[in-house]
N, C-alpha and C. Protein backbone atom coordinates (compact mmCIF):
# COMPACT_ATOMS: atom_id res chain seq x y z
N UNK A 1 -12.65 -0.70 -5.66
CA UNK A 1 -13.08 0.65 -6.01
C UNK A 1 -12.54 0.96 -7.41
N UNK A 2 -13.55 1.46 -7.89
CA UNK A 2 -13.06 2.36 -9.67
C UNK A 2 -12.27 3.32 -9.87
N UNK A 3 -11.27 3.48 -10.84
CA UNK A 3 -10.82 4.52 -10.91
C UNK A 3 -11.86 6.01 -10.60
N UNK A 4 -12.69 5.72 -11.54
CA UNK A 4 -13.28 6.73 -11.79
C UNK A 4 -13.97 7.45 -10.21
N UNK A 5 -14.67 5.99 -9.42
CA UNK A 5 -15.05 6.80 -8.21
C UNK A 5 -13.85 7.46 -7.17
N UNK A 6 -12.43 6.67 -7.27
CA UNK A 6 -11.51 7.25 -6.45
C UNK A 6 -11.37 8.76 -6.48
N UNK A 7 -11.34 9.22 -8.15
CA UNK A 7 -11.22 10.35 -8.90
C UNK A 7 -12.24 11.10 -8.14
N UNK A 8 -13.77 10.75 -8.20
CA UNK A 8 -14.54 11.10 -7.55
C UNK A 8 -14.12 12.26 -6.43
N UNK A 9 -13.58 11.19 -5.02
CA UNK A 9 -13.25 11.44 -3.69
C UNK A 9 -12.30 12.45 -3.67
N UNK A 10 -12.03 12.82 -4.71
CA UNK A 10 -10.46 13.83 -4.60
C UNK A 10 -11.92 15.16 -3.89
N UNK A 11 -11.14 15.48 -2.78
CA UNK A 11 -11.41 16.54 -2.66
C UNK A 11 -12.50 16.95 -1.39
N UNK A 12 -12.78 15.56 -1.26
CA UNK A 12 -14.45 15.02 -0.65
C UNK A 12 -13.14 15.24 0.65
N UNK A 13 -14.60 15.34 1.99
CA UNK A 13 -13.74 15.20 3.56
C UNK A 13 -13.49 13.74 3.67
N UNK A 14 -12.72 13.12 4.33
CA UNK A 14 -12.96 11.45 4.54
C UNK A 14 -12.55 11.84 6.46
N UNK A 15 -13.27 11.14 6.94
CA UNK A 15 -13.56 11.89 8.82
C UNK A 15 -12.52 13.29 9.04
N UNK A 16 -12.83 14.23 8.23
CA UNK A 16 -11.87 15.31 8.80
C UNK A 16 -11.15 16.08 8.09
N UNK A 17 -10.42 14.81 6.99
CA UNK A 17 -9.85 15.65 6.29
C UNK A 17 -9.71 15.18 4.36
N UNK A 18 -10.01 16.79 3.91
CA UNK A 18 -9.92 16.41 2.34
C UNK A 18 -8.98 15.62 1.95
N UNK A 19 -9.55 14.77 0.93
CA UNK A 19 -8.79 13.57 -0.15
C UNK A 19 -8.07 14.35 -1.78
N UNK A 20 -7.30 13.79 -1.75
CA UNK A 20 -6.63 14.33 -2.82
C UNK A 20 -6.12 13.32 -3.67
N UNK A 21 -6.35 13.02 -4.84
CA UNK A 21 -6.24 11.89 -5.54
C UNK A 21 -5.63 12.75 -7.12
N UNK A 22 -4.38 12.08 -7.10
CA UNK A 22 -4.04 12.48 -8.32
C UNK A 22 -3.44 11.57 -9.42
N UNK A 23 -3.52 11.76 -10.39
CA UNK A 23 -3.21 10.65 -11.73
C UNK A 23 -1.81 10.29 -11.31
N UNK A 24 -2.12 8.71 -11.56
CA UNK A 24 -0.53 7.93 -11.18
C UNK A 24 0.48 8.50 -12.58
N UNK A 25 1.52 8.51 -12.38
CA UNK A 25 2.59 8.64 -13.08
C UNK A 25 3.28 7.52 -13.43
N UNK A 26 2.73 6.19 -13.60
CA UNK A 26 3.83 4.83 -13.62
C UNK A 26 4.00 5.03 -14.97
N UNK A 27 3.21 5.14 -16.13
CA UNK A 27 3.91 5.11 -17.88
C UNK A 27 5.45 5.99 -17.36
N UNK A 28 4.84 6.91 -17.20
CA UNK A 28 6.16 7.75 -17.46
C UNK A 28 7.26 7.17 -16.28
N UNK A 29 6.88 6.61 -15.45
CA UNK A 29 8.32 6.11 -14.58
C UNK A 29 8.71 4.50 -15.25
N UNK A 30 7.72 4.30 -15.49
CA UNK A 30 8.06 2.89 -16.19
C UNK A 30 8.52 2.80 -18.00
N UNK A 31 8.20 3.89 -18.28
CA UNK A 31 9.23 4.23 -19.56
C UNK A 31 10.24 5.11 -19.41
N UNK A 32 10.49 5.84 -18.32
CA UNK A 32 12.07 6.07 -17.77
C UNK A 32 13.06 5.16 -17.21
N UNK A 33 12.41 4.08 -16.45
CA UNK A 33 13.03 2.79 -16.18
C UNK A 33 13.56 1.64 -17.10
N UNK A 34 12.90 1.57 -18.19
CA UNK A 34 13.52 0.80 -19.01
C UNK A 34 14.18 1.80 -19.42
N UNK A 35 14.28 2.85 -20.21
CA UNK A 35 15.55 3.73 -21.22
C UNK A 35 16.71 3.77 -20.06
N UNK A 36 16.36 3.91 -18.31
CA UNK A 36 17.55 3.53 -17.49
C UNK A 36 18.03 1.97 -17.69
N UNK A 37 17.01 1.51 -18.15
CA UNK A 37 17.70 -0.21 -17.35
C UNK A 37 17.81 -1.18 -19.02
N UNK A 38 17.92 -0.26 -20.02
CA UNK A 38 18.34 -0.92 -21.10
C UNK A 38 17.63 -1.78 -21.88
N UNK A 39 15.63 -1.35 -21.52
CA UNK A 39 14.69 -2.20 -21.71
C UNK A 39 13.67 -2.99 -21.30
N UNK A 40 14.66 -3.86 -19.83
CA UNK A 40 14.50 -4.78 -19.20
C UNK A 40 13.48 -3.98 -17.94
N UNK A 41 12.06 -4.52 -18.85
CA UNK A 41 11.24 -3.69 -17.63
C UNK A 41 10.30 -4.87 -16.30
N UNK A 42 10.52 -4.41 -15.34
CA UNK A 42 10.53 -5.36 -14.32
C UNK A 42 8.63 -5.51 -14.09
N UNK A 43 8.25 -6.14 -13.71
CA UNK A 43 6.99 -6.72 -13.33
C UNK A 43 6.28 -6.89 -11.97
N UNK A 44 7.16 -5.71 -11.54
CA UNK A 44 6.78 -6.10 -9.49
C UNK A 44 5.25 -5.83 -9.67
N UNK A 45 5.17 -5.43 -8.62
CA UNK A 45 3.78 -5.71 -7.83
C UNK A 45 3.48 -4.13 -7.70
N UNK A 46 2.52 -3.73 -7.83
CA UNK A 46 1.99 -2.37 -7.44
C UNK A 46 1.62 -2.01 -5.95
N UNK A 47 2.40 -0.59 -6.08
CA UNK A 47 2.34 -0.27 -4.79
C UNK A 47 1.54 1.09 -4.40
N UNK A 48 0.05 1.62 -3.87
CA UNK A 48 -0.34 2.66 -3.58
C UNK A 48 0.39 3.20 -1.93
N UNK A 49 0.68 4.34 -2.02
CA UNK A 49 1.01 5.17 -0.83
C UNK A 49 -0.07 5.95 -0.71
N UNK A 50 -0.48 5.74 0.72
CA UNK A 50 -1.38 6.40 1.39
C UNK A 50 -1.19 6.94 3.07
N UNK A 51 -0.71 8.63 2.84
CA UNK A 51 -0.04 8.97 4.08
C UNK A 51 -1.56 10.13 4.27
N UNK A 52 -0.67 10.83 5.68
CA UNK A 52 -0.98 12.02 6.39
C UNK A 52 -2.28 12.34 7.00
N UNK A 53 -2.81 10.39 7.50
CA UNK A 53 -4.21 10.28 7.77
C UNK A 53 -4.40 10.55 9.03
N UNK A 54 -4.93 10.85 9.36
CA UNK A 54 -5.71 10.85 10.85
C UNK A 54 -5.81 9.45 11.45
N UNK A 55 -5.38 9.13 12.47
CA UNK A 55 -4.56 8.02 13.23
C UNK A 55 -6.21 6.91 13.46
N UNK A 56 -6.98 7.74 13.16
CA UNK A 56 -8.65 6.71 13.83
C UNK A 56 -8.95 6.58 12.27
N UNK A 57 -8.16 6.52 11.39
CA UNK A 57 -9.41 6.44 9.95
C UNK A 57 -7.99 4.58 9.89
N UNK A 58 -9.40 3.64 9.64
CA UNK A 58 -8.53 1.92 10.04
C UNK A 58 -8.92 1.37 8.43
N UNK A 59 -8.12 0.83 8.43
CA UNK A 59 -7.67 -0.30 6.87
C UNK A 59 -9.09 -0.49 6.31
N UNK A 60 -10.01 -0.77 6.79
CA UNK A 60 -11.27 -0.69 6.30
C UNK A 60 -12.18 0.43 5.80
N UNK A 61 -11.96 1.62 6.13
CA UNK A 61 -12.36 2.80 5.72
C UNK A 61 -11.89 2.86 4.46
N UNK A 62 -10.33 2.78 4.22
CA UNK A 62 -9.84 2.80 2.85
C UNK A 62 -9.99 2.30 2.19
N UNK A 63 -10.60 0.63 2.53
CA UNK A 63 -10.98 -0.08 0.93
C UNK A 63 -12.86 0.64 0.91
């Protein structure tokens, strides 16, 4: 999925209940992390959080 269509969904019902999609904040945590960590900026893996769903909406709905 595109940024742009995720952007889309903000707001849309998904079975029940409105989506809310808001601009990630990683520049700014990832240029607070290096001025904490002296530069040394780490390369993990990206992580989306996706809470407060309705217990019947399954891993496949979301992609």
């Amino acid at each position: 999925m595109s940024v742009l269509m995720a952007i889309s969904l903000s707001g849309q019902p998904l079975p029940g209940q409105a989506v809310m999609v808001k601009p990630s904040e990683a520049e700014k945590n990832l240029a607070q992390a290096n001025v904490t960590s002296g530069g040394a900026a780490s390369g993990g893996a990206r992580k989306l959080y996706v809470g407060n769903l309705h217990s019947n909406i399954t891993e496949d709905q979301l992609r």
